[in-house]
Protein backbone atom coordinates (compact mmCIF):
# COMPACT_ATOMS: atom_id res chain seq x y z
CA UNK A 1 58.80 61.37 -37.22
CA UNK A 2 55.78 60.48 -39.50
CA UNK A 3 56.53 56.77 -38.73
CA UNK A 4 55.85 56.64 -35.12
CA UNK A 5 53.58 58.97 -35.45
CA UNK A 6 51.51 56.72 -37.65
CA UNK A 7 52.57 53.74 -35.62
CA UNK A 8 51.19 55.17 -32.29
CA UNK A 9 47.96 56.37 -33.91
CA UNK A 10 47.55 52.72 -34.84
CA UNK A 11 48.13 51.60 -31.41
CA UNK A 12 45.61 53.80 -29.73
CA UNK A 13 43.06 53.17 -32.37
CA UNK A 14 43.33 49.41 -31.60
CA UNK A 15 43.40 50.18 -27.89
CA UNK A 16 40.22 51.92 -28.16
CA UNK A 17 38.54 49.39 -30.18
CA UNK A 18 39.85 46.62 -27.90
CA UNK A 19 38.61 48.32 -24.89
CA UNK A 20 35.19 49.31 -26.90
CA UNK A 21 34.71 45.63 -27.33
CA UNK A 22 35.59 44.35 -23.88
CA UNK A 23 32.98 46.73 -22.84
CA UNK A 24 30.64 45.95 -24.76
CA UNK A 25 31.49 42.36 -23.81
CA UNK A 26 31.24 43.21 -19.85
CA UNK A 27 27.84 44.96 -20.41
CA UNK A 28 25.82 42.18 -22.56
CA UNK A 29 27.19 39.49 -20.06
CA UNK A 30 25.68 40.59 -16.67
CA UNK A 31 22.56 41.15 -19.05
CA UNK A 32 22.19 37.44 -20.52
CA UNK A 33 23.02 36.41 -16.83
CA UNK A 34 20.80 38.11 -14.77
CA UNK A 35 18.04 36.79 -17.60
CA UNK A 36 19.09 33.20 -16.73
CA UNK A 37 19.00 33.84 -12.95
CA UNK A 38 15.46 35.81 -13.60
CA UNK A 39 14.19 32.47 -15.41
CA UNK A 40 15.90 30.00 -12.92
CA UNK A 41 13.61 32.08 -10.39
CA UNK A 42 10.17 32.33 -12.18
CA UNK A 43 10.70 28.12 -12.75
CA UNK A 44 11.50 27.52 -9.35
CA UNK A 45 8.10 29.98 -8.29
CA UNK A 46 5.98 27.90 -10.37
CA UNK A 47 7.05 24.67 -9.49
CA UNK A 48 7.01 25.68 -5.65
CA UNK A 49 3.08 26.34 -6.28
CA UNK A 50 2.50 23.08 -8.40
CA UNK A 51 4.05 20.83 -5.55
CA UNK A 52 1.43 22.44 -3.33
CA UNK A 53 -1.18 22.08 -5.67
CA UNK A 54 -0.33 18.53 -6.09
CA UNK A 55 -0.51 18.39 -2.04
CA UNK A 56 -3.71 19.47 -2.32
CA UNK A 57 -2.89 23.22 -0.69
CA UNK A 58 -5.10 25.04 -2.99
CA UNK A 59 -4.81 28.02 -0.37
CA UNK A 60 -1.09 28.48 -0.27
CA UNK A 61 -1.28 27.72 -4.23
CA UNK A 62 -3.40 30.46 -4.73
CA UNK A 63 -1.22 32.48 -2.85
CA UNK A 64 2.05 32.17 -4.27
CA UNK A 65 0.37 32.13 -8.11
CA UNK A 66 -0.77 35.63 -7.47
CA UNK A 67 2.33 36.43 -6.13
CA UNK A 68 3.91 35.27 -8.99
CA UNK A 69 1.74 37.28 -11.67
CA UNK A 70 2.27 40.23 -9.32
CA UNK A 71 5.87 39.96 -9.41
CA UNK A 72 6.50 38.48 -12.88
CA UNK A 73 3.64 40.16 -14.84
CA UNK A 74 5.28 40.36 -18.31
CA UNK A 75 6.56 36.34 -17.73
CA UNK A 76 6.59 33.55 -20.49
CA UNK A 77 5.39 31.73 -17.69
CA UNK A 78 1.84 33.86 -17.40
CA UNK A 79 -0.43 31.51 -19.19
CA UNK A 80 0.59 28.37 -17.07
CA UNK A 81 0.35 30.27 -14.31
CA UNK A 82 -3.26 31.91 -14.48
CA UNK A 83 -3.89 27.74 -15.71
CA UNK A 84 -3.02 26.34 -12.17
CA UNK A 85 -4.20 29.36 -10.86
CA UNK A 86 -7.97 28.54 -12.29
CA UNK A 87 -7.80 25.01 -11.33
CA UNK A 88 -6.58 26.12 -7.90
CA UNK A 89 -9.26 28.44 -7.12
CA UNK A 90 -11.99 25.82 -8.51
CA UNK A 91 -10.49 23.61 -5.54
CA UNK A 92 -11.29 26.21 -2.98
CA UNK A 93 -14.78 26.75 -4.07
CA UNK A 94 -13.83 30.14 -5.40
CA UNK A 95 -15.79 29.70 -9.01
CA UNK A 96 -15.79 33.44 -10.06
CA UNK A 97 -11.99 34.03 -10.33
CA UNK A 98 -11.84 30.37 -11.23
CA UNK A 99 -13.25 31.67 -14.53
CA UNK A 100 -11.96 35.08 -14.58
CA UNK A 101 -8.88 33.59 -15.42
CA UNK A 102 -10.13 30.97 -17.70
CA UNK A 103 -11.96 33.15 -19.88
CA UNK A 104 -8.64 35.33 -20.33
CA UNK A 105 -7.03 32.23 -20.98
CA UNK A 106 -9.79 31.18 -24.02
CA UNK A 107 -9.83 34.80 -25.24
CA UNK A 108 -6.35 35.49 -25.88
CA UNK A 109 -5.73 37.25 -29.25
CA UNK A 110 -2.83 34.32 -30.12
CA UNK A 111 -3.82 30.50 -29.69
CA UNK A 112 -1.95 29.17 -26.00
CA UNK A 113 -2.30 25.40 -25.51
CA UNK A 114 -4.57 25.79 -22.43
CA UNK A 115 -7.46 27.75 -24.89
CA UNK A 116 -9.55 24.63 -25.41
CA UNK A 117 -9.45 23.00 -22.42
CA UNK A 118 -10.40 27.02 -20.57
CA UNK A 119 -13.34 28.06 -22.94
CA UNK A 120 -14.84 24.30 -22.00
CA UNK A 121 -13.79 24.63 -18.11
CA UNK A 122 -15.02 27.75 -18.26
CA UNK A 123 -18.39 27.21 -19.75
CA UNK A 124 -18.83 24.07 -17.30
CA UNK A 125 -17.95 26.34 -14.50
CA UNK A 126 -20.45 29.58 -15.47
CA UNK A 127 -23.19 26.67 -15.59
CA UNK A 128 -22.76 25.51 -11.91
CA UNK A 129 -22.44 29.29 -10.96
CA UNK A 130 -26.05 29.70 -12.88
CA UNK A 131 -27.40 26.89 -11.43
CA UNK A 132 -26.32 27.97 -8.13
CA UNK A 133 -25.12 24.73 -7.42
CA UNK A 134 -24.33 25.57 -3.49
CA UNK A 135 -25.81 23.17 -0.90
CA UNK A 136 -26.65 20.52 -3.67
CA UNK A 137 -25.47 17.71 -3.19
CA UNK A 138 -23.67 15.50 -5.83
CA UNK A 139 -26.26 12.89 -7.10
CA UNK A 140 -26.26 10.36 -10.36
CA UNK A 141 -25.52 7.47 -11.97
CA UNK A 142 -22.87 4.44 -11.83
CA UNK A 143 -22.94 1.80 -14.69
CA UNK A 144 -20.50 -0.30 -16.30
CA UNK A 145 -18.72 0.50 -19.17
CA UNK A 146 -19.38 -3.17 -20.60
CA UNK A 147 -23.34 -2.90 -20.40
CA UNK A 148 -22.86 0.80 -22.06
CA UNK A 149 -21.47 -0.70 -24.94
CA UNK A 150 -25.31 -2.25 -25.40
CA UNK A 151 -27.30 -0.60 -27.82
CA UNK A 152 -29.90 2.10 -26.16
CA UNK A 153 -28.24 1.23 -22.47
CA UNK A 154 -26.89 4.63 -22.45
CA UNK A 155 -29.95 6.77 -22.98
CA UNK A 156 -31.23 4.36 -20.27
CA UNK A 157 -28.41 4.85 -17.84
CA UNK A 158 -29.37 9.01 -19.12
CA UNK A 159 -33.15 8.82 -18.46
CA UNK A 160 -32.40 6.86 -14.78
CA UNK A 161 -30.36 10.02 -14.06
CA UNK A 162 -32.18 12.92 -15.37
CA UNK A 163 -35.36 10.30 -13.18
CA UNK A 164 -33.48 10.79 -9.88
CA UNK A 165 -32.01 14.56 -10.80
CA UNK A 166 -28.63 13.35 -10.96
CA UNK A 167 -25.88 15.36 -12.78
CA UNK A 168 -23.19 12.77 -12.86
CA UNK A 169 -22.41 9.60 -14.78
CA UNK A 170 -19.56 7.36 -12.77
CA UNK A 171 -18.45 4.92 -15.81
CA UNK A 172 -17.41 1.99 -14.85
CA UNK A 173 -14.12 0.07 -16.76
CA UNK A 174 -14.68 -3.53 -16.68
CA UNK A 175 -12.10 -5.68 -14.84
CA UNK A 176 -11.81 -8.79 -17.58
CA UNK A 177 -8.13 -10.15 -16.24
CA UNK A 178 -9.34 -13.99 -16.79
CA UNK A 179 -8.98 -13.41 -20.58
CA UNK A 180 -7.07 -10.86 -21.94
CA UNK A 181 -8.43 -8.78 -24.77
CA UNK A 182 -7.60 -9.14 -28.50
CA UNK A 183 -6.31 -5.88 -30.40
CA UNK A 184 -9.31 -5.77 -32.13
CA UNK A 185 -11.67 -6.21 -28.89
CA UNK A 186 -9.69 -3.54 -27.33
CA UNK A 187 -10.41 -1.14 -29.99
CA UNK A 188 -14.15 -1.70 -29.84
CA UNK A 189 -14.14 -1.48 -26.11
CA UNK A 190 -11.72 2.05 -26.16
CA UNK A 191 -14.51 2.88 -28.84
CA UNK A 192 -17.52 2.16 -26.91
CA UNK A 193 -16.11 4.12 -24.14
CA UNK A 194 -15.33 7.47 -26.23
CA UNK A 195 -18.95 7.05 -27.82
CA UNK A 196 -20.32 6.96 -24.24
CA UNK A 197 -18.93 9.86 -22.72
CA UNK A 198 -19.01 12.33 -25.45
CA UNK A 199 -22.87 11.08 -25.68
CA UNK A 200 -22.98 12.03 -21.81
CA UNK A 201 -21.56 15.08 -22.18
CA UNK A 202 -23.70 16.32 -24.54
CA UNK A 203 -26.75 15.62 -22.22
CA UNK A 204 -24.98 17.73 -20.09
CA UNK A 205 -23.46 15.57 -17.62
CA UNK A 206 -20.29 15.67 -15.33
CA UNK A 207 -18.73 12.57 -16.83
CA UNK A 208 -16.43 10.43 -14.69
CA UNK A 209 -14.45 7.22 -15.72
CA UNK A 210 -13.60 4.92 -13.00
CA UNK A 211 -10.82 2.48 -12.79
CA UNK A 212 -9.51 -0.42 -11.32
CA UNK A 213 -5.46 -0.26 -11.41
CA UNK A 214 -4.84 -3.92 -11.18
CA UNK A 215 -7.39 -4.62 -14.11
CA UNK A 216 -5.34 -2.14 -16.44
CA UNK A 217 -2.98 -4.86 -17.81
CA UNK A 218 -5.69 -6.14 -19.47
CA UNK A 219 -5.00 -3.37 -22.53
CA UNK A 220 -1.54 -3.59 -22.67
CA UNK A 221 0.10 -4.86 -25.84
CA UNK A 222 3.45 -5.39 -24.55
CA UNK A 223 5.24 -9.06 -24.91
CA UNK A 224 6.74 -8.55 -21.31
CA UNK A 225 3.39 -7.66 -19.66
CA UNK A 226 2.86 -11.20 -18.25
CA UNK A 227 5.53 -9.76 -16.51
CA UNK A 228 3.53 -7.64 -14.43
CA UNK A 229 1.40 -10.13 -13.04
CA UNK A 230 1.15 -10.47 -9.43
CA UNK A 231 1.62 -13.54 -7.31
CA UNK A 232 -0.65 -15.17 -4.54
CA UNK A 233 -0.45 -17.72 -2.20
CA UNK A 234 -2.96 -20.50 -3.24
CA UNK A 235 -3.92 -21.98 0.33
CA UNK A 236 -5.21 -25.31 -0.51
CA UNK A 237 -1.35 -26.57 -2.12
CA UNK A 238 0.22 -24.00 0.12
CA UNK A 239 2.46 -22.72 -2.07
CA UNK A 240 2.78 -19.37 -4.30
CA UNK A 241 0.90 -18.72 -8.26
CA UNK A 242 0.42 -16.12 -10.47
CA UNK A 243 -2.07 -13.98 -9.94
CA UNK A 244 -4.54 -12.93 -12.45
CA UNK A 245 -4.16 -9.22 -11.63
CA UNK A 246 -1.47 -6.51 -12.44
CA UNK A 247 0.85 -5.67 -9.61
CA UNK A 248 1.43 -1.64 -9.51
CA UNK A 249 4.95 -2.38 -7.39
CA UNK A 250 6.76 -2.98 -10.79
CA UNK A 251 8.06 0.61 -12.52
CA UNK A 252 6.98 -0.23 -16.06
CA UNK A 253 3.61 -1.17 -15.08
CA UNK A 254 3.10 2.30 -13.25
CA UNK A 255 4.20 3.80 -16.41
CA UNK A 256 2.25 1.60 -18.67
CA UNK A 257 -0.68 2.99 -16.57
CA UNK A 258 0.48 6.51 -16.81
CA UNK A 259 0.66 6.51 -20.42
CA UNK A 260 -3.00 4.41 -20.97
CA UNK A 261 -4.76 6.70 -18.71
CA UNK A 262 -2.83 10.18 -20.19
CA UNK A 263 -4.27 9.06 -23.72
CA UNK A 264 -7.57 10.66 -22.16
CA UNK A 265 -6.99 14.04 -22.49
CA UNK A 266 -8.85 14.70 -25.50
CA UNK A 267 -12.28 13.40 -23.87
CA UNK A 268 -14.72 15.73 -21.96
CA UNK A 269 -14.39 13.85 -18.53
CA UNK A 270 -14.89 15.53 -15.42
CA UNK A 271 -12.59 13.15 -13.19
CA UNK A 272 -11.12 9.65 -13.14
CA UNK A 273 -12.21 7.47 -9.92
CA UNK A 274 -9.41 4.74 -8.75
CA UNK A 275 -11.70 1.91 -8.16
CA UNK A 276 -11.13 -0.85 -5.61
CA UNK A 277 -13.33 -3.20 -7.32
CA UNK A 278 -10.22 -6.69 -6.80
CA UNK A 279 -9.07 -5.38 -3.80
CA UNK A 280 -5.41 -6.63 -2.67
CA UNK A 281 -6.47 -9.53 -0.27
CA UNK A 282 -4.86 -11.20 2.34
CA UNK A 283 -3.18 -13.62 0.28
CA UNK A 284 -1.73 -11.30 -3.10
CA UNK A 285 0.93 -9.30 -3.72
CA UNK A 286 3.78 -11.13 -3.04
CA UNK A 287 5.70 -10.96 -6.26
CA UNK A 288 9.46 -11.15 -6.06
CA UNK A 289 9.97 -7.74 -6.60
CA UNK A 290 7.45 -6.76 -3.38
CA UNK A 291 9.21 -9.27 -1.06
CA UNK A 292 12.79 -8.27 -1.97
CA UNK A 293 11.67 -4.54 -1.11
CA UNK A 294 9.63 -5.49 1.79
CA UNK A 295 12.84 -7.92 3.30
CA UNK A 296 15.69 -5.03 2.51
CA UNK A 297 13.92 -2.32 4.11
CA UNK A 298 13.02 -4.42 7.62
CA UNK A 299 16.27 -6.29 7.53
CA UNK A 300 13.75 -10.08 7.62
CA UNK A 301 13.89 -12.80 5.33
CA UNK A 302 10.66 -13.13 4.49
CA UNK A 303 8.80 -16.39 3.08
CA UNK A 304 5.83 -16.09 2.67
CA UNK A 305 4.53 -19.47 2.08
CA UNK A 306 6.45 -20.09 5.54
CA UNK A 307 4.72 -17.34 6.86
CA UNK A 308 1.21 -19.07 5.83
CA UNK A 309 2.32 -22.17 7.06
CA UNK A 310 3.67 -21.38 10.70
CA UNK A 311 1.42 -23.43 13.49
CA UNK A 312 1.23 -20.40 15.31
CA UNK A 313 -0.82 -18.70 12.71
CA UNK A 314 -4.69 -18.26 12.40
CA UNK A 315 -5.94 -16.32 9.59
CA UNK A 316 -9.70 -15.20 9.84
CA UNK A 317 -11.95 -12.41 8.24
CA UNK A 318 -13.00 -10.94 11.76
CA UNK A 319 -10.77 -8.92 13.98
CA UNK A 320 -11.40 -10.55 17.51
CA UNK A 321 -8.45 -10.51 20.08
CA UNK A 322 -7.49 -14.24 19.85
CA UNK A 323 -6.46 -14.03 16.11
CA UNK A 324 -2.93 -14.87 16.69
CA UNK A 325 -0.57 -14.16 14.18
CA UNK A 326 3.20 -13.65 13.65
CA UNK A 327 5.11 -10.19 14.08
CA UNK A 328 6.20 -10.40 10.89
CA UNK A 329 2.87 -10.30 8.97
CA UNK A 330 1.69 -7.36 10.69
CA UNK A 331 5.13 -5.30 9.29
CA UNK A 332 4.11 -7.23 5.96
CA UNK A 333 0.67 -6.07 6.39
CA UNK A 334 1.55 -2.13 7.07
CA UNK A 335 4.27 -2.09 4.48
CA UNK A 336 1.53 -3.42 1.58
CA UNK A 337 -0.54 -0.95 2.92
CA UNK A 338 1.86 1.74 2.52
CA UNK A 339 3.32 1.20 -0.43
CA UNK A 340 0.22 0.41 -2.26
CA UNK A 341 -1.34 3.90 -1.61
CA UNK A 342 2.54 5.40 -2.03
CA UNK A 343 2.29 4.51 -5.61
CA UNK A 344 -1.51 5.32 -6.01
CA UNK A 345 -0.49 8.78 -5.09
CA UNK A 346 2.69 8.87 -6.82
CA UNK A 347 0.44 7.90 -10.39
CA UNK A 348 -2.43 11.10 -9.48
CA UNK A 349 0.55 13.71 -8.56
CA UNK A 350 1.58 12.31 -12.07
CA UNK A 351 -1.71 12.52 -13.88
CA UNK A 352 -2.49 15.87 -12.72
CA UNK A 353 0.37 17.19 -14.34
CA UNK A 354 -0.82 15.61 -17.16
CA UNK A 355 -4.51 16.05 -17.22
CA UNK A 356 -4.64 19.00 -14.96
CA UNK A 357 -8.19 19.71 -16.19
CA UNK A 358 -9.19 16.15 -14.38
CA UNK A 359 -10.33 15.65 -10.52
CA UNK A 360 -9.50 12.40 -9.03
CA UNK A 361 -11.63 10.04 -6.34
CA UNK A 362 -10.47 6.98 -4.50
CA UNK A 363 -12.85 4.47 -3.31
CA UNK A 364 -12.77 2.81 -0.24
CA UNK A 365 -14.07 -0.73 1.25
CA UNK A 366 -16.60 0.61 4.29
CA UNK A 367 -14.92 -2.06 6.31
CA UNK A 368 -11.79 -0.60 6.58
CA UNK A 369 -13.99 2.34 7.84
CA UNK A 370 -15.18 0.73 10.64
CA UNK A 371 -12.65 -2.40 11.25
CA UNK A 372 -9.53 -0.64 10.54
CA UNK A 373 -7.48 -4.11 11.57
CA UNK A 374 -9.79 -6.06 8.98
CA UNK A 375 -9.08 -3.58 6.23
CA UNK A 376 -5.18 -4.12 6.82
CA UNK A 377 -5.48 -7.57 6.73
CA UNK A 378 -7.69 -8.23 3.79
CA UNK A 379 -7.83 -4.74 1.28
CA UNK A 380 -4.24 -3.70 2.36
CA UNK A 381 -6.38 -0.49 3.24
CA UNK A 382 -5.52 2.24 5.99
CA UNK A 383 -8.30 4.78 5.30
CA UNK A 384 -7.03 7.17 7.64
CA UNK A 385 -3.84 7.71 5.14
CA UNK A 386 -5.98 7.73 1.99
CA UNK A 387 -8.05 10.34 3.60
CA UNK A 388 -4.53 12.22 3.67
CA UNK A 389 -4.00 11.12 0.33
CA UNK A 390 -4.20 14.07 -3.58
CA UNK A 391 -7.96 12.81 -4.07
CA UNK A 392 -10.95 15.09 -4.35
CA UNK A 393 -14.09 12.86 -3.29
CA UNK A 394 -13.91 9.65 -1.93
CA UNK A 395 -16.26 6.88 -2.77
CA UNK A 396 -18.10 3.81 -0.44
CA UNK A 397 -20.70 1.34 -0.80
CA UNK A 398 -23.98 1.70 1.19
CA UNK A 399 -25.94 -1.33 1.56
CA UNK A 400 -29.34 -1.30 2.36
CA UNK A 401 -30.38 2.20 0.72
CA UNK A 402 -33.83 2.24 0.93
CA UNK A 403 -36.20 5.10 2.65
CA UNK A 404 -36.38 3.50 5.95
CA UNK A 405 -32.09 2.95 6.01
CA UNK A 406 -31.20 6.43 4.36
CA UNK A 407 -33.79 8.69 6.45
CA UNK A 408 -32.14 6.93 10.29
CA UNK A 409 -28.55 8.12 8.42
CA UNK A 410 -29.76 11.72 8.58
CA UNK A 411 -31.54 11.64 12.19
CA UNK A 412 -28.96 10.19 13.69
CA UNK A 413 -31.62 7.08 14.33
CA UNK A 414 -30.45 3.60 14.77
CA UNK A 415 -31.88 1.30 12.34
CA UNK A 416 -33.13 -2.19 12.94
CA UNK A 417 -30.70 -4.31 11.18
CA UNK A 418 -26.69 -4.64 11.54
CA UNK A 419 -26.14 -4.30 7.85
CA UNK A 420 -27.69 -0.91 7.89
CA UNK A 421 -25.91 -0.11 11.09
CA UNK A 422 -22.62 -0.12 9.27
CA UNK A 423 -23.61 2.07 6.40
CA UNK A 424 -24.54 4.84 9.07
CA UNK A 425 -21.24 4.54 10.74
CA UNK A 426 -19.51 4.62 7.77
CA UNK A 427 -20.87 7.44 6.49
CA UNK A 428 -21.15 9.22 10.13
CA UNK A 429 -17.08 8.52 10.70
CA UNK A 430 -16.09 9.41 7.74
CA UNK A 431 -17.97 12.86 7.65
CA UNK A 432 -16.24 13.57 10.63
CA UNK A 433 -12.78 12.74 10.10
CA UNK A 434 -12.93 14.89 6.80
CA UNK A 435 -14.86 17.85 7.89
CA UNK A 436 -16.08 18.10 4.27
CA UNK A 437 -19.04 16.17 3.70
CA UNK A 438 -19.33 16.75 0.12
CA UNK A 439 -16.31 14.97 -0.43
CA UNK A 440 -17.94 11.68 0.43
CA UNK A 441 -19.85 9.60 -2.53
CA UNK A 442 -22.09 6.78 -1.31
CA UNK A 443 -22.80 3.91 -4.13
CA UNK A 444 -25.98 2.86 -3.96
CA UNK A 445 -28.05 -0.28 -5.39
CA UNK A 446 -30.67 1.09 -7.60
CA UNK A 447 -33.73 -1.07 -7.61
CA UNK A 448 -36.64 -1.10 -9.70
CA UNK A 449 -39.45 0.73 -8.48
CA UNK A 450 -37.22 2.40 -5.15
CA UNK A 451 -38.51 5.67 -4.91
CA UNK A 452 -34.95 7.25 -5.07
CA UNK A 453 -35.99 11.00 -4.83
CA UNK A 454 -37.42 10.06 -1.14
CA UNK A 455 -34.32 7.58 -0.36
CA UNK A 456 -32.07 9.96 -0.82
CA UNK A 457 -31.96 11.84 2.86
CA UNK A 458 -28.11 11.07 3.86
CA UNK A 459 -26.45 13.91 5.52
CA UNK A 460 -26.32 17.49 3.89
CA UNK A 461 -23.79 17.58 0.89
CA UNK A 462 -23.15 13.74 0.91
CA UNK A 463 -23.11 12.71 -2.81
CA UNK A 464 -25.19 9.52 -3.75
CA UNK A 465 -24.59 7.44 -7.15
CA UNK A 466 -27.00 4.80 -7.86
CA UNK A 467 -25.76 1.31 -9.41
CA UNK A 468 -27.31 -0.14 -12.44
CA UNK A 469 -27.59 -3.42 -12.49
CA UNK A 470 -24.86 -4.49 -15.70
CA UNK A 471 -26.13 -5.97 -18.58
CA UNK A 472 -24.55 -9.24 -19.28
């Protein structure tokens, strides 16, 4: 009797622990799941707000950010969040909880990776609030990055600003495509340009760097980056060369220039400006890899050398009714258009995940303001989709900036000549497509002797930056 007694005290005691364990088992396993589902949801939250922020819906970013911190308040997650929440509220206009949260983010008890960039953010943003910096409009200074690189040209470029009130510096990278850079000439140049901003800075200056995507090649190191080079149809042997310029439709270009322009982070700039200083003209971009995308997706073979030489063809730099040209340029024409400013927006939605801290400006040829055909044809420009576009301020050219020009832009005047004529529409259309006239920049010439603080009467809240002359 002892036997089975002892054997079935054995068996329960095993039963028991077996069904201890498989409950223990069954409890700890909805736990861990529900934790992954939890996480799944808080990642999914986040990157629901970032894709808006990247659309530029600050509003509905703000929205579901709070939402998040409301619902989520003890999340990993909290510090990025309150990060795009800051930057989101800064887009709005909305300065004071802008740096609430940066200030929490700068003052927490353990370091976070978002401390440095918030106490600086923070401190740039309790200045403007101090300053009272509503119904001012942006003013300063545009100069080239190569004539900053000459001694005493900077406090120059400085004392020109602080002359006309300005609180901006716009600096200008050099397109030099025509002869590529040594390693050693890069350095001085990258150089030059970290000297000149961090010298801005200090004098208390928004500090932006602008530019020009098809000039960027010009720094790469790369064996394959002759690779990248565009191709354009040379007119007088009618038949197709490379380019000088970089074309952005190849992928390792785009992330050549993601990389270049992500190496930035450490510098106190305000914003990066995508210039349009080589615009892409009526006869580039027609590298192989642009024609083969261009022919799949419109079901054409597509020549273009056959295209240029086709009797019924008349290529001209106006926009009158008789310009007769074949259907398939015009598809040619939209699709450059489109995919140009496809990638352009592709690279910021890009960048500001990568230099969230930045703001980003596109500028724009004024014709393609007021001749939208003509700046098709010859920038491969639809200003109307830019205006869509991720960008924060938009830059044009103003010719003719003097008292006389500037003052007829605010009343509404006509002025005498044509030239001036178009720098009032542009400015006039383009303040009323957008709504926002603060988001428009005019570049101006600054001349000796101009007396800028009277020249400067454009519309309330339109931005002006004044071009130095380069030094050679």
């Amino acid at each position: 009797m002892s036997i089975p007694l002892l054997y079935l005290r054995f068996i329960v005691i095993t039963l028991f622990a077996l069904l201890l364990l498989s409950g223990c088992v069954r409890s700890a396993g909805p736990d861990l799941r529900g934790l992954e589902l939890r996480d799944e949801i808080e990642k999914l939250s986040l990157q629901q707000a970032q894709r808006a922020f990247l659309r530029a819906d600050y509003s509905t970013t703000v929205q579901l950010l709070n939402r998040f911190l409301r619902t989520y308040p003890q999340s990993s997650r909290s510090l990025e969040v309150r990060w795009w929440l800051a930057r989101a509220y800064q887009k709005t206009g909305r300065l004071s909880p802008a740096v609430e949260h940066l200030r929490f983010l700068a003052n927490t008890p353990t370091w976070n990776v978002y401390q440095t960039d918030a106490r600086y953010r923070a401190a740039q943003l309790e200045e403007r609030l101090g300053k009272s910096m509503a119904g001012r409009a942006r003013k300063g200074v545009l100069l080239s990055l190569g004539s900053a690189q000459t001694p005493g040209y900077v406090d120059l470029a400085l004392s020109t600003s602080q002359e006309i009130a300005g609180d901006t510096i716009l600096l200008d990278v050099p397109c030099r495509v025509d002869g590529v850079p040594s390693e050693s000439q890069e350095s001085f140049l990258i150089h030059a340009m970290r000297s000149a901003v961090e010298h801005m800075h200090s004098q208390k200056k928004a500090v932006y760097l602008g530019v020009t995507l098809r000039c960027m090649g010009q720094f790469a190191r790369e064996p394959e980056s002759d690779k990248w080079k565009d191709w354009a149809y040379d007119p007088s042997s009618g038949t197709l060369r490379r380019s000088s310029h970089y074309s952005l439709n190849f992928g390792d270009y785009q992330a050549f220039l993601v990389d270049w322009l992500a190496r930035l982070h450490d510098l106190p700039l305000t914003g990066l400006v995508i210039r349009n200083a080589e615009p892409l003209g009526l006869h580039e971009g027609f590298n192989p890899l642009a024609v083969q995308l261009f022919a799949r997706e419109f079901g054409v073979s597509f020549d273009p050398v056959l295209m240029f030489g086709d009797d019924r063809t008349m290529f001209q730099t106006n926009s009158e009714s008789g310009v007769r040209l074949p259907s398939v340029f015009w598809k040619w024409a939209g699709w450059k258009a489109r995919e140009r400013l496809r990638i352009i927006r592709s690279l910021v939605q890009t960048l500001r995940v990568r230099l969230p801290h930045l703001e980003f400006g596109m500028t724009l040829q004024p014709q393609s303001v007021t001749e939208p055909m003509r700046g098709l044809i010859h920038f491969a420009e639809d200003w109307i989709d830019v205006a869509r576009g991720p960008f924060d301020m938009f830059l044009v050219r103003v010719e003719g900036s003097d008292q006389k020009v500037v003052h007829s832009i605010s009343q509404g005047s006509s002025p005498e000549s044509s030239e001036n004529n178009d720098g009032v529409t542009v400015v006039a259309e383009m303040a009323k497509h957008l709504g926002k006239p603060d988001k428009i920049w005019t570049i101006m010439a600054l001349r000796s002797g101009s007396a800028y603080g009277q020249s400067a009467m454009l519309p309330k809240g339109v931005g002006r930056i004044y071009e130095r002359p380069a030094v050679p």
